[in-house]
C-alpha atoms as a PDB file:
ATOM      1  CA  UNK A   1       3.916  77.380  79.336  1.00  0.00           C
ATOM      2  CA  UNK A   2       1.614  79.220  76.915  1.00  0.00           C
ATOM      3  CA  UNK A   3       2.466  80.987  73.832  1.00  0.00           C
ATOM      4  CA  UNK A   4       0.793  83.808  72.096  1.00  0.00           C
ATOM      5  CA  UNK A   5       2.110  84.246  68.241  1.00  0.00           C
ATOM      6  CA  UNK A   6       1.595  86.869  66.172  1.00  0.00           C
ATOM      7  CA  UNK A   7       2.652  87.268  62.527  1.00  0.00           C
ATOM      8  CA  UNK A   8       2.720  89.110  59.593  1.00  0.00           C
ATOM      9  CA  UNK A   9       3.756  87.883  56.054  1.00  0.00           C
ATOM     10  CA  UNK A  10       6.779  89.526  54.962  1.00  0.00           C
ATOM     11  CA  UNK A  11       6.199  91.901  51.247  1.00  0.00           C
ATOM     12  CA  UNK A  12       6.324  89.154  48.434  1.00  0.00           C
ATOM     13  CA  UNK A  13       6.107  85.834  50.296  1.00  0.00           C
ATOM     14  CA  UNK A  14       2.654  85.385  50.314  1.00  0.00           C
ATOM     15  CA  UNK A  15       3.720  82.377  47.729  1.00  0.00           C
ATOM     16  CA  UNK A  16       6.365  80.699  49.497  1.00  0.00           C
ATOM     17  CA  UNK A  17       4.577  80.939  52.949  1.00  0.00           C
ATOM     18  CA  UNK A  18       1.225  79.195  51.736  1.00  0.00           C
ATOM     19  CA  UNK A  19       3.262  76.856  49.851  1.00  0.00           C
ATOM     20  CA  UNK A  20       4.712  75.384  53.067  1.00  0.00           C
ATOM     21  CA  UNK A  21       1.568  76.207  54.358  1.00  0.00           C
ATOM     22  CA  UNK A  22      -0.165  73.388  52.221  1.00  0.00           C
ATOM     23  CA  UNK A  23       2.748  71.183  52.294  1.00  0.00           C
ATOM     24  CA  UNK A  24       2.317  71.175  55.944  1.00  0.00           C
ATOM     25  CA  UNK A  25       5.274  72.685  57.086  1.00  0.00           C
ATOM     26  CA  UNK A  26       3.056  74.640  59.618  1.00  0.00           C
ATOM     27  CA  UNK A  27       3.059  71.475  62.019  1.00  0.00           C
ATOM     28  CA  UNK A  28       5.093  72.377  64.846  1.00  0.00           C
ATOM     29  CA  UNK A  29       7.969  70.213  66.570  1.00  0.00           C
ATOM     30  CA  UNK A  30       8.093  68.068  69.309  1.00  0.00           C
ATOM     31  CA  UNK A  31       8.089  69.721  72.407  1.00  0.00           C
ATOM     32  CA  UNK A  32       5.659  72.759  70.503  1.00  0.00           C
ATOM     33  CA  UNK A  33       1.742  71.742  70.835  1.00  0.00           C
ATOM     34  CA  UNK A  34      -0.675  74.435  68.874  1.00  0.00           C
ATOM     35  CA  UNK A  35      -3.779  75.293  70.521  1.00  0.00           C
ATOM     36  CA  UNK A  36      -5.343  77.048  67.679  1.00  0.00           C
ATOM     37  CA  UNK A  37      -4.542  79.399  64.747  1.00  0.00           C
ATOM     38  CA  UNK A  38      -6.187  81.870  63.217  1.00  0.00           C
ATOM     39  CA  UNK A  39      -5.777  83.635  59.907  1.00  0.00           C
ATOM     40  CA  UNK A  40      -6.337  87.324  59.288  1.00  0.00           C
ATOM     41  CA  UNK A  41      -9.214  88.272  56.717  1.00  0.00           C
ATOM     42  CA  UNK A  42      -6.882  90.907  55.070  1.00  0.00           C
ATOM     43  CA  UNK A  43      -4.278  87.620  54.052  1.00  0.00           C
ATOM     44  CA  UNK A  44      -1.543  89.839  55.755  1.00  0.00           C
ATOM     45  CA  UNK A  45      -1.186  87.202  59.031  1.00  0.00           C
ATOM     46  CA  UNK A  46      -2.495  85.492  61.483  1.00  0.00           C
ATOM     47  CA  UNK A  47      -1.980  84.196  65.539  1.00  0.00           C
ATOM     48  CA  UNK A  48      -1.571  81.537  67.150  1.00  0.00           C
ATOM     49  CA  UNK A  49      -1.197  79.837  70.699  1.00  0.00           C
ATOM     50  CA  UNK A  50       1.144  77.309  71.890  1.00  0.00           C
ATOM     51  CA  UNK A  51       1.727  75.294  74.799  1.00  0.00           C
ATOM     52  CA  UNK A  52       5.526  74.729  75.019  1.00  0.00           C
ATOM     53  CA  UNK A  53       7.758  72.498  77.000  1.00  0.00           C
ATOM     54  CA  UNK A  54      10.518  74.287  75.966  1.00  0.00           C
ATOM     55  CA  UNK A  55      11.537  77.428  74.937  1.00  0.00           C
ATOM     56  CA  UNK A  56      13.893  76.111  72.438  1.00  0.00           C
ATOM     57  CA  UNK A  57      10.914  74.276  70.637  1.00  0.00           C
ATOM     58  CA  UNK A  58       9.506  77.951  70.252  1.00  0.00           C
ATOM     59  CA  UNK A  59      12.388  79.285  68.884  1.00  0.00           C
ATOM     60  CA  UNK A  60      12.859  75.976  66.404  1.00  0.00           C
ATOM     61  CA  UNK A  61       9.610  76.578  64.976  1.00  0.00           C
ATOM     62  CA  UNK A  62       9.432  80.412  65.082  1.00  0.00           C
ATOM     63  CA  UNK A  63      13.379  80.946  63.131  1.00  0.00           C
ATOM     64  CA  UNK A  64      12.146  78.205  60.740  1.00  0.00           C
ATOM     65  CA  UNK A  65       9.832  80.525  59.273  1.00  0.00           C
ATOM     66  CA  UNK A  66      11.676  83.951  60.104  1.00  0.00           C
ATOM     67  CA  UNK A  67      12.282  84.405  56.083  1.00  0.00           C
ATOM     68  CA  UNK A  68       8.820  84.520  54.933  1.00  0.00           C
ATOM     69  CA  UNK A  69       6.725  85.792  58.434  1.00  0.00           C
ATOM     70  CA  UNK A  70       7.867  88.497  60.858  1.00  0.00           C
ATOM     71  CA  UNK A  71       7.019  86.636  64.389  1.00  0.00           C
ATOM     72  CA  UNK A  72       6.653  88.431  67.632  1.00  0.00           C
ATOM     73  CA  UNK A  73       6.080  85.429  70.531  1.00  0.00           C
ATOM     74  CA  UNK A  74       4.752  86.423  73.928  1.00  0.00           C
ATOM     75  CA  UNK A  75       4.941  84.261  77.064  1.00  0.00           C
ATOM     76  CA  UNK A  76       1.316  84.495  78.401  1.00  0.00           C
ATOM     77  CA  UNK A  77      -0.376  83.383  81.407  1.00  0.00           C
ATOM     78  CA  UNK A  78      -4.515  83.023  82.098  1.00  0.00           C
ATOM     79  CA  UNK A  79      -6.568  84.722  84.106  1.00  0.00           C
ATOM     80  CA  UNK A  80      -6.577  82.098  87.277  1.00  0.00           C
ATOM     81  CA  UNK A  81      -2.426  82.624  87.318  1.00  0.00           C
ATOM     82  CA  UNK A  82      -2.419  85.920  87.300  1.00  0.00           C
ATOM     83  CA  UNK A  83      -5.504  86.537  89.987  1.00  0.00           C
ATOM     84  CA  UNK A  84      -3.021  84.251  92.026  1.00  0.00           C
ATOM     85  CA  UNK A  85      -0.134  85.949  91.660  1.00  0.00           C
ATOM     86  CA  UNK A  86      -2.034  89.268  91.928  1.00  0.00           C
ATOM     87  CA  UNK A  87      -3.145  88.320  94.899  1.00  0.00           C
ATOM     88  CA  UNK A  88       0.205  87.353  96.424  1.00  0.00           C
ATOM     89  CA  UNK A  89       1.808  90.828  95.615  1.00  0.00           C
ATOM     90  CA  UNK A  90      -0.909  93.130  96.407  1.00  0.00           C
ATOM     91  CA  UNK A  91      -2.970  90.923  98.954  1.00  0.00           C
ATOM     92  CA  UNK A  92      -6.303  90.324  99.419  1.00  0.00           C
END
């Protein structure tokens, strides 16, 4: 299943979230496979997609950084999954 991450550094962590950042602490854990990332130009977040195996992974990695980031995850599907599944409720 894919992911879609957004976040948003939480007021005075900018520190301790590039910190981990550089230590890389931003690897995510088994089960958790990033796609890409990208960083806002304002420094004030970023987003990023996953491809999970698990839900729990998602949470692991997401709570893990809960302190410094204020994460909103979205399951998402692409374009060929939902013409299918379009197609199955309202026919064609």
């Amino acid at each position: 299943m894919k992911i879609f991450s957004s976040y948003t550094l939480r007021p005075g962590c900018i520190a301790e979230a590039a910190k981990r950042f550089l230590e890389g602490k931003a690897t995510p854990p088994a089960g958790l496979k990033l796609l890409g990332r990208w960083h806002k130009t304002d420094g004030t977040g970023g987003y990023s997609i996953f491809e999970a195996d698990s839900l729990a992974a998602v949470y692991e990695f997401s709570i893990g950084w809960s302190d410094v980031l204020e994460i909103h995850d979205h399951l998402v599907v692409e374009d060929a999954e939902a013409g299918a599944s379009l197609a199955k409720v309202f026919g064609k």
